[in-house]
N, C-alpha and C. Protein backbone atom coordinates (compact mmCIF):
# COMPACT_ATOMS: atom_id res chain seq x y z
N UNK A 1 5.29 100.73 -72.22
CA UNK A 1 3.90 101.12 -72.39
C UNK A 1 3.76 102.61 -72.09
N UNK A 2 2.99 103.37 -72.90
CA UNK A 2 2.53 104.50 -73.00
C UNK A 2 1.94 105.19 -70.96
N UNK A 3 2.27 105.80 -70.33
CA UNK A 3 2.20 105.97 -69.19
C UNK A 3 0.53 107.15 -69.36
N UNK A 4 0.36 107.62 -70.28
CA UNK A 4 -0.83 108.24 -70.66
C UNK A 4 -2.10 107.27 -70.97
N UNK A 5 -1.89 106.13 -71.24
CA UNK A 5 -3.08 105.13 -71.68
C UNK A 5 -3.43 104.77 -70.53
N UNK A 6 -4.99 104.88 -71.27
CA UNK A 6 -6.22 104.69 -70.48
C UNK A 6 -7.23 103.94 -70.99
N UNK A 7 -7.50 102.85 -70.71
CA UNK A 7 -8.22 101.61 -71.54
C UNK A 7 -10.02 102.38 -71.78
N UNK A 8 -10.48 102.15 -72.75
CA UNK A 8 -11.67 102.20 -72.62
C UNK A 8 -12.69 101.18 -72.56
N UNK A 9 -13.45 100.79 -71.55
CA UNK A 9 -14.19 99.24 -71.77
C UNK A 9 -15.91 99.96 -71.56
N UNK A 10 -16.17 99.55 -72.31
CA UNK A 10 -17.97 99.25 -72.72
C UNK A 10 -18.37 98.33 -71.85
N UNK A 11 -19.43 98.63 -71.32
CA UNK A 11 -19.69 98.06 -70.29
C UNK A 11 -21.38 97.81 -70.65
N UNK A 12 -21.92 96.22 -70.68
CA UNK A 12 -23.71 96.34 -70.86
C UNK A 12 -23.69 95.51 -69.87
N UNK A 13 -24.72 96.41 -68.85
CA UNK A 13 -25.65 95.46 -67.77
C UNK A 13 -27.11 95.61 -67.81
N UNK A 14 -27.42 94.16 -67.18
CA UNK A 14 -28.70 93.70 -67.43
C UNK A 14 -29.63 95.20 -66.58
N UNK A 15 -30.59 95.08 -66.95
CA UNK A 15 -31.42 96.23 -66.25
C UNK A 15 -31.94 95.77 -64.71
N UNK A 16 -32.22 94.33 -64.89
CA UNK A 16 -32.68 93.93 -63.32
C UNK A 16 -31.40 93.40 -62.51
N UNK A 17 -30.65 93.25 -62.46
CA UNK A 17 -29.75 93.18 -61.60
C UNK A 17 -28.61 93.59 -61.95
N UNK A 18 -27.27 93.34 -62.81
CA UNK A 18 -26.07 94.31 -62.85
C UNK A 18 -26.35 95.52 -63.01
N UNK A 19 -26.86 96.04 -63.84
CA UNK A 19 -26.93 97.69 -64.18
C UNK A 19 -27.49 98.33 -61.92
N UNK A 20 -27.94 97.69 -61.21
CA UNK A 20 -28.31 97.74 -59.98
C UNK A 20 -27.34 97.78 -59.30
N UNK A 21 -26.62 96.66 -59.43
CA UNK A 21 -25.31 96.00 -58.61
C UNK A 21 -24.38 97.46 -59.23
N UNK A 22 -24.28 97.75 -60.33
CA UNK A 22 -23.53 99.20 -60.70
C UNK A 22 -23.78 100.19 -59.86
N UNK A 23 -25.11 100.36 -59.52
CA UNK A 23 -25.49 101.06 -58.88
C UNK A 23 -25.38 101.51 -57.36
N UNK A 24 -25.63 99.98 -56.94
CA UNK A 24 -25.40 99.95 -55.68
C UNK A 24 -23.82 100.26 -55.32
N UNK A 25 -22.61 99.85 -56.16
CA UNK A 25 -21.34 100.55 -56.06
C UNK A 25 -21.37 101.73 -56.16
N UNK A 26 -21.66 102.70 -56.88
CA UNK A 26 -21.94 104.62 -56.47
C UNK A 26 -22.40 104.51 -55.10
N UNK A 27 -23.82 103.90 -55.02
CA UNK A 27 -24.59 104.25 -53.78
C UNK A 27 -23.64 104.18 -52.25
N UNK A 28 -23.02 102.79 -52.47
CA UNK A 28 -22.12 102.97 -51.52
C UNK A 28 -20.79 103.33 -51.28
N UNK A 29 -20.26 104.22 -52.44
CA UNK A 29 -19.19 104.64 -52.64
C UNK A 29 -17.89 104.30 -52.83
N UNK A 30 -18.13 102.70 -53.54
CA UNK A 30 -17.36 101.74 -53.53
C UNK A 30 -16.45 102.14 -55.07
N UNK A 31 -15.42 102.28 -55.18
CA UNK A 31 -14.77 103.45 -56.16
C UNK A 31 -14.32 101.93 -57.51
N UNK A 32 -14.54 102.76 -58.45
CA UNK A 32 -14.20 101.50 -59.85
C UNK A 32 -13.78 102.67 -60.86
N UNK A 33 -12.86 102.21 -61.78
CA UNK A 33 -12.51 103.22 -62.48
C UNK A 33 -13.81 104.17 -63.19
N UNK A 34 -13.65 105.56 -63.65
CA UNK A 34 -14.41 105.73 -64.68
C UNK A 34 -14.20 105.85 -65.91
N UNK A 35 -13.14 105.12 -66.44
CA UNK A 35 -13.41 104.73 -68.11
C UNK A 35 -13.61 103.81 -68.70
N UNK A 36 -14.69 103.14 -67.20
CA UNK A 36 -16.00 102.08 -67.56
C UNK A 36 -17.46 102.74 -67.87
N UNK A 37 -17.49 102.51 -68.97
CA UNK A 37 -18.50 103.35 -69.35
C UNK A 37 -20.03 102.23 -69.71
N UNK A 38 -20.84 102.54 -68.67
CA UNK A 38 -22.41 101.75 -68.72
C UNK A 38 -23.38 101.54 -69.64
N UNK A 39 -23.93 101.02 -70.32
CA UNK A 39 -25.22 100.73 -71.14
C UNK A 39 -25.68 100.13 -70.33
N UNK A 40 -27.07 100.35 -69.89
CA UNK A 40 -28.29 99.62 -69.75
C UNK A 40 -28.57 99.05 -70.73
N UNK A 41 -29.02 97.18 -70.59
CA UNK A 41 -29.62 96.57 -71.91
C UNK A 41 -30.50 95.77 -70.84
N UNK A 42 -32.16 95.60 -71.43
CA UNK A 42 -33.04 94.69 -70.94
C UNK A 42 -32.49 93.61 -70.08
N UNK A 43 -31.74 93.18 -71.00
CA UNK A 43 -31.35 91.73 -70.61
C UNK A 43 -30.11 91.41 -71.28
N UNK A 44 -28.88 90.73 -70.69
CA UNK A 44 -27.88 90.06 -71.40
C UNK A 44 -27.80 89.51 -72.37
N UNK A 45 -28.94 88.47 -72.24
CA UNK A 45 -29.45 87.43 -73.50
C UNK A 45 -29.74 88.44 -74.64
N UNK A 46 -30.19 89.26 -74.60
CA UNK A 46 -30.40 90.40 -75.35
C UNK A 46 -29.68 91.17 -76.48
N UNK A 47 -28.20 91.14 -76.05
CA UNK A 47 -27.20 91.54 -76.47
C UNK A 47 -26.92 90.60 -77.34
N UNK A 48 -26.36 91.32 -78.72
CA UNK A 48 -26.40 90.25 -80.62
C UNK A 48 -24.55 90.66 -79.59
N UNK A 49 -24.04 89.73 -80.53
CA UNK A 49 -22.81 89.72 -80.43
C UNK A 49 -21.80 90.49 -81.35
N UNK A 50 -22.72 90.95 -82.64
CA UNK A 50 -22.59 91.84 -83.15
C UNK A 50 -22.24 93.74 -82.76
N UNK A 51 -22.97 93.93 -81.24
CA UNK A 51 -22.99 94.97 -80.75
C UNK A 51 -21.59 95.07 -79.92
N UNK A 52 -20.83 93.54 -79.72
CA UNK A 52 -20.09 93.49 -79.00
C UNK A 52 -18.82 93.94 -79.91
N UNK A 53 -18.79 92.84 -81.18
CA UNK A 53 -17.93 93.45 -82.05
C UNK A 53 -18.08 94.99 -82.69
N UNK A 54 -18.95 95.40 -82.54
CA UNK A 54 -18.70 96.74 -83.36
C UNK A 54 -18.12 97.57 -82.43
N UNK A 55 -18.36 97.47 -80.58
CA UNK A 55 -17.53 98.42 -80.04
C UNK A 55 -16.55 98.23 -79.96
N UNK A 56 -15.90 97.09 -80.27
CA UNK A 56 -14.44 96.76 -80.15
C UNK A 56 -13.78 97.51 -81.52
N UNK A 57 -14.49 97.19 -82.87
CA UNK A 57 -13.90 97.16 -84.10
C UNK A 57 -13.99 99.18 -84.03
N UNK A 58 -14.54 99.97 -83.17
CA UNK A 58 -14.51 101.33 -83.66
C UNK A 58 -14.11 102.01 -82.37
N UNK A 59 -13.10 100.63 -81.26
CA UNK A 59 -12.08 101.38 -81.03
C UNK A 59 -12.06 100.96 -79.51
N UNK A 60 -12.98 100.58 -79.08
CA UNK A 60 -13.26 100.53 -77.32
C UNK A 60 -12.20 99.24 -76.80
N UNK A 61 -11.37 99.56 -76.02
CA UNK A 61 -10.44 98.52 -75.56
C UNK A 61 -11.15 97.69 -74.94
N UNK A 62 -11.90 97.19 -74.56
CA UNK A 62 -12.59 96.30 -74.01
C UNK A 62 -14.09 96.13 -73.82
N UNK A 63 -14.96 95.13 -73.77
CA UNK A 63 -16.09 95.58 -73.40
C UNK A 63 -16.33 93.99 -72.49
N UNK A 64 -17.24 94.65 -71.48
CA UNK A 64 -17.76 93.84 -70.56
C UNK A 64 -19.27 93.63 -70.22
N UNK A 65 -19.58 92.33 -70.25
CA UNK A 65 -20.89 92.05 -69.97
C UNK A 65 -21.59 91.84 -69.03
N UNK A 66 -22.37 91.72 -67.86
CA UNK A 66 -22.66 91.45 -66.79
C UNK A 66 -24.17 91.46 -66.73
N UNK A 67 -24.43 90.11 -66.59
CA UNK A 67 -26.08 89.52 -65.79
C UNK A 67 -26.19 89.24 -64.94
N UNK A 68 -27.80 88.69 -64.65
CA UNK A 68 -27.60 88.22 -63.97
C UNK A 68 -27.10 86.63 -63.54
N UNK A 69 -27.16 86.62 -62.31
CA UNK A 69 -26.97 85.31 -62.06
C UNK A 69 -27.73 83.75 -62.64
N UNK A 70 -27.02 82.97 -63.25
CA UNK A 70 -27.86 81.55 -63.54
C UNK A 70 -28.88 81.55 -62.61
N UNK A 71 -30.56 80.98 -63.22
CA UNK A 71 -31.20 81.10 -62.43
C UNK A 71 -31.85 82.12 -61.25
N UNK A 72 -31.20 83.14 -61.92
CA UNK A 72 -32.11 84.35 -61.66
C UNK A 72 -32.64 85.65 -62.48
N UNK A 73 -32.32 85.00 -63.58
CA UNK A 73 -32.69 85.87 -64.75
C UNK A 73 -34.24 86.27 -65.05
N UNK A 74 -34.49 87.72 -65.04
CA UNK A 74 -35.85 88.01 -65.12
C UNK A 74 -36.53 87.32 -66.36
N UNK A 75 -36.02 86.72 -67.33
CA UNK A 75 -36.04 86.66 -68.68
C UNK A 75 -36.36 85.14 -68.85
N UNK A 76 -35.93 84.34 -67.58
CA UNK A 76 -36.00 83.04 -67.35
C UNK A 76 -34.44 82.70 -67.46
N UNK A 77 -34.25 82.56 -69.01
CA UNK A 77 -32.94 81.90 -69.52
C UNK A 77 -31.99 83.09 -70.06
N UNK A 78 -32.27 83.93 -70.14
CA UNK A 78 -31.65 85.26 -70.94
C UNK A 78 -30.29 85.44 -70.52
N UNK A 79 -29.89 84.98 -69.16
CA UNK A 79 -28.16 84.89 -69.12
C UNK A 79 -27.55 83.40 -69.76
N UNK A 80 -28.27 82.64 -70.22
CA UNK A 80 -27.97 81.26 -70.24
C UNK A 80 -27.41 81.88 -72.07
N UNK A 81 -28.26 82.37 -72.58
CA UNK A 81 -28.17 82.73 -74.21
C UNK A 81 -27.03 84.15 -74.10
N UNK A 82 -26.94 84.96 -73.27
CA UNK A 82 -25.72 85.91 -73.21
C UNK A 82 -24.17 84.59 -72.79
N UNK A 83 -24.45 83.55 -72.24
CA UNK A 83 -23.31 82.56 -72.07
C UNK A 83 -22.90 81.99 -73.45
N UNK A 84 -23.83 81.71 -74.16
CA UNK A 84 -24.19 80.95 -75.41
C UNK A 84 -23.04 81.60 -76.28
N UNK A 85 -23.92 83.53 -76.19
CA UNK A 85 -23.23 83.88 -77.37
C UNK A 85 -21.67 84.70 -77.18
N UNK A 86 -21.33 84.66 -75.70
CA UNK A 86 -20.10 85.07 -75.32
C UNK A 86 -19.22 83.97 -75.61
N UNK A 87 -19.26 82.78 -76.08
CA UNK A 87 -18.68 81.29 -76.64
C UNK A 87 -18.19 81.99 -77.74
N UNK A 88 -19.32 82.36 -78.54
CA UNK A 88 -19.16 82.96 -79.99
C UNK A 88 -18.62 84.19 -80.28
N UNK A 89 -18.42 84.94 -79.61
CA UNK A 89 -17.69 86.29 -79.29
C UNK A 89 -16.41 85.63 -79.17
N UNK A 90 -16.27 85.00 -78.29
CA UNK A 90 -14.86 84.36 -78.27
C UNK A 90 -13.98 84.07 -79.25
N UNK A 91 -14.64 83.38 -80.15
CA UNK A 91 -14.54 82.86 -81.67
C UNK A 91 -14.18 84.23 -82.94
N UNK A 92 -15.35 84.91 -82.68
CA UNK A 92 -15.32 86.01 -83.76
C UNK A 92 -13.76 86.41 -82.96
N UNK A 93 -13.22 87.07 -82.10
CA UNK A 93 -12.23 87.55 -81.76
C UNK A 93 -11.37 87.27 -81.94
N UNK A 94 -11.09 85.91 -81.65
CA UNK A 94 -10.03 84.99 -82.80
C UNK A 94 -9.96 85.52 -83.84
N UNK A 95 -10.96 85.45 -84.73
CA UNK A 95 -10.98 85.34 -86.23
C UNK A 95 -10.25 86.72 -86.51
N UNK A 96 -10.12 88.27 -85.52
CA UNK A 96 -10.13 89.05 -86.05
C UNK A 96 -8.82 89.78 -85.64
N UNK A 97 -8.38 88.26 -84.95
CA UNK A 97 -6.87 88.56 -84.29
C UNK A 97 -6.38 89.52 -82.60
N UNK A 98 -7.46 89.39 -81.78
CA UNK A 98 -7.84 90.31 -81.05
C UNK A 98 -7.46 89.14 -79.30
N UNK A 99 -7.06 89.58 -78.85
CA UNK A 99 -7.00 88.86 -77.66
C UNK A 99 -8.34 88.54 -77.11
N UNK A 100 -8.81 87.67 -76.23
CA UNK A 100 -10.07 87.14 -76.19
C UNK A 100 -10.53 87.84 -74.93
N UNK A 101 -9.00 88.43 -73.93
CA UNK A 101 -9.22 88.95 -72.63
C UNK A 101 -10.00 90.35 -72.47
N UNK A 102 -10.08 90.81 -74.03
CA UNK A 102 -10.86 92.35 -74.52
C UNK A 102 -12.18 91.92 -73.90
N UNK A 103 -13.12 90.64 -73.89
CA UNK A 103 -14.43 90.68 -73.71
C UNK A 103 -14.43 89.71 -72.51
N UNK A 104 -15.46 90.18 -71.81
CA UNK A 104 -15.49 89.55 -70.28
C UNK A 104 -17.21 89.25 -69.85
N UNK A 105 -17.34 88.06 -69.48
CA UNK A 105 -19.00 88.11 -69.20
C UNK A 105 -19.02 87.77 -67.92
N UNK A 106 -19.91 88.16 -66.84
CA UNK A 106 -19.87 88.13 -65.57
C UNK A 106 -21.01 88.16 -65.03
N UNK A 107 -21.22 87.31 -64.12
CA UNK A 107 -22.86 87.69 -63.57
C UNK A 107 -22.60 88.41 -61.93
N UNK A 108 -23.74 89.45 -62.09
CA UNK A 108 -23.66 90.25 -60.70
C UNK A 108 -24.56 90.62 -60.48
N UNK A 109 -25.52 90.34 -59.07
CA UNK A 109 -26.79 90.50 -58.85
C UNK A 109 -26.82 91.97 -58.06
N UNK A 110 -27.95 92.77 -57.87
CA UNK A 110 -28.00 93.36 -57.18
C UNK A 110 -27.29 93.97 -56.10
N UNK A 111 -27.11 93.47 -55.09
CA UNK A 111 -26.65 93.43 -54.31
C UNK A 111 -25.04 93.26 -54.46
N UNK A 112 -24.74 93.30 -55.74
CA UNK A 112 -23.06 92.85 -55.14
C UNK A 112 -22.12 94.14 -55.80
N UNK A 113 -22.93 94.85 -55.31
CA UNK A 113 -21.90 96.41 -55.94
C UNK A 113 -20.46 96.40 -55.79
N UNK A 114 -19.94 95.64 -54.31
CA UNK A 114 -18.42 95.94 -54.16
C UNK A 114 -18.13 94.31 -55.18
N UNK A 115 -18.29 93.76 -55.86
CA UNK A 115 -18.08 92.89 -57.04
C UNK A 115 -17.94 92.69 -57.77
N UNK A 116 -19.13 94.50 -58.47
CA UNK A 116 -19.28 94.86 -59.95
C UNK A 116 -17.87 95.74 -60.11
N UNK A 117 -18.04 96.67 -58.59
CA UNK A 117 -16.45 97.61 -58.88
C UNK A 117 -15.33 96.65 -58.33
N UNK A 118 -14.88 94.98 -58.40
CA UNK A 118 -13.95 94.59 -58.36
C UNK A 118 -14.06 94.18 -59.78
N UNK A 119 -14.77 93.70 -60.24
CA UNK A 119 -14.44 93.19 -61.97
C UNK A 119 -13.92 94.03 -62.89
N UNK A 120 -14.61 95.77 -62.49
CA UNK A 120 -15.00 96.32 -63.51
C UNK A 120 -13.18 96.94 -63.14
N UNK A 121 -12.31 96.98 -61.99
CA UNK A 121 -10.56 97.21 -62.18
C UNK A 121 -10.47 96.53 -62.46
N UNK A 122 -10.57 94.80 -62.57
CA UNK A 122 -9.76 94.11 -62.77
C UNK A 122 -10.21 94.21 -64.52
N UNK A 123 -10.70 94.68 -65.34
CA UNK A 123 -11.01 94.81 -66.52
C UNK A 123 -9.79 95.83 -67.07
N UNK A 124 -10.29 96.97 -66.46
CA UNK A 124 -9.26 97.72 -66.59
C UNK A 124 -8.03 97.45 -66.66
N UNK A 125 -7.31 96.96 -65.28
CA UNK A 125 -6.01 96.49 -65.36
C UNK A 125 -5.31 95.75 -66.33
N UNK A 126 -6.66 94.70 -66.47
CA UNK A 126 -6.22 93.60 -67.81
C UNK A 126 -5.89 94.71 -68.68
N UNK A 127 -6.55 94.87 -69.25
CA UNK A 127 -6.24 96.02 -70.43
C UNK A 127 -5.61 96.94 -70.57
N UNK A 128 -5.11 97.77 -69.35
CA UNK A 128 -3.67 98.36 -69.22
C UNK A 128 -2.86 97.30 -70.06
N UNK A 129 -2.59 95.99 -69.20
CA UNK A 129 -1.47 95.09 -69.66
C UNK A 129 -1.40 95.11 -71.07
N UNK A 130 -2.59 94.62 -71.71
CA UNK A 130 -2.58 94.58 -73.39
C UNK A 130 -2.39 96.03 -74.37
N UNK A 131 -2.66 96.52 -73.70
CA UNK A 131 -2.47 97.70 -74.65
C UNK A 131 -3.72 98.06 -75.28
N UNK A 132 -3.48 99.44 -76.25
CA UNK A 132 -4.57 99.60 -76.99
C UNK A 132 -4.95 98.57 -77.96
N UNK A 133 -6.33 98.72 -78.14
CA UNK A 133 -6.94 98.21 -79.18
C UNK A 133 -6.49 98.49 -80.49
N UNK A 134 -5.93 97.37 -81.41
CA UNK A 134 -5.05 97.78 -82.54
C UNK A 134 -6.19 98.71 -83.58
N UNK A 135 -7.50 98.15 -83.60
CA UNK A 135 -8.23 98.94 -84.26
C UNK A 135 -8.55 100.27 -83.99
N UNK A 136 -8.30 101.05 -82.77
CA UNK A 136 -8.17 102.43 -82.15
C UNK A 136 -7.70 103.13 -83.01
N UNK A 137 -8.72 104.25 -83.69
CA UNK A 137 -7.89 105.48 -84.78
C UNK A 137 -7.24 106.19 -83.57
């Protein structure tokens, strides 16, 4: 493996709690790589699965999702339908020959900053292992 590669993972968190829990890891200086790169999205449920495939298909080694927790979703159900359609992400990835370990959904509330920066290496790492994204110009 290339000793210069550096995975890139897309990263969408919910606005009321992961994109927080992100936060709260800076705040407390809890260290996670930075070529996790953040979107704020309303809500998980929110996210077409479509947005998931296009960052993969124009190159992003990974992308990761993070809500909130079952039953604490500002949205009511809005992580229940980001579960729904990470099933189906699963599927499209198959179809497109892509390891399934590229996309990751995770719930992280507020409060769990040293959680968000344990997922968000262990994302990374995964993806060291695999390599680049074959679709990567």
């Amino acid at each position: 493996m290339n000793e210069t590669y550096e995975p890139v993972v897309v990263t969408f968190c919910c606005n009321w709690c992961s994109y927080a829990g992100a936060d709260a890891a800076g705040t407390a200086k809890v260290q996670y790589p930075s070529n996790v790169h953040i979107v704020r999205v309303m809500c998980s449920g929110m996210l077409h699965p479509n947005i998931v495939i296009d960052a993969l298909s124009k190159g992003a080694d990974g992308v990761l999702v993070c809500g909130c927790h079952p039953g604490d979703c500002h949205y009511q159900e809005g992580n229940l339908k980001a579960e729904k359609r990470g099933e189906a992400i699963g599927l499209i990835l198959e179809d497109l020959g892509l390891e399934p370990e590229r996309f990751r959904l995770e719930w992280v509330s507020a409060s769990e900053g040293t959680r968000f920066a344990r997922i968000a290496t262990e994302m990374v790492e995964t993806l060291r292992e695999l390599g680049p994204n074959p679709f990567r110009s």
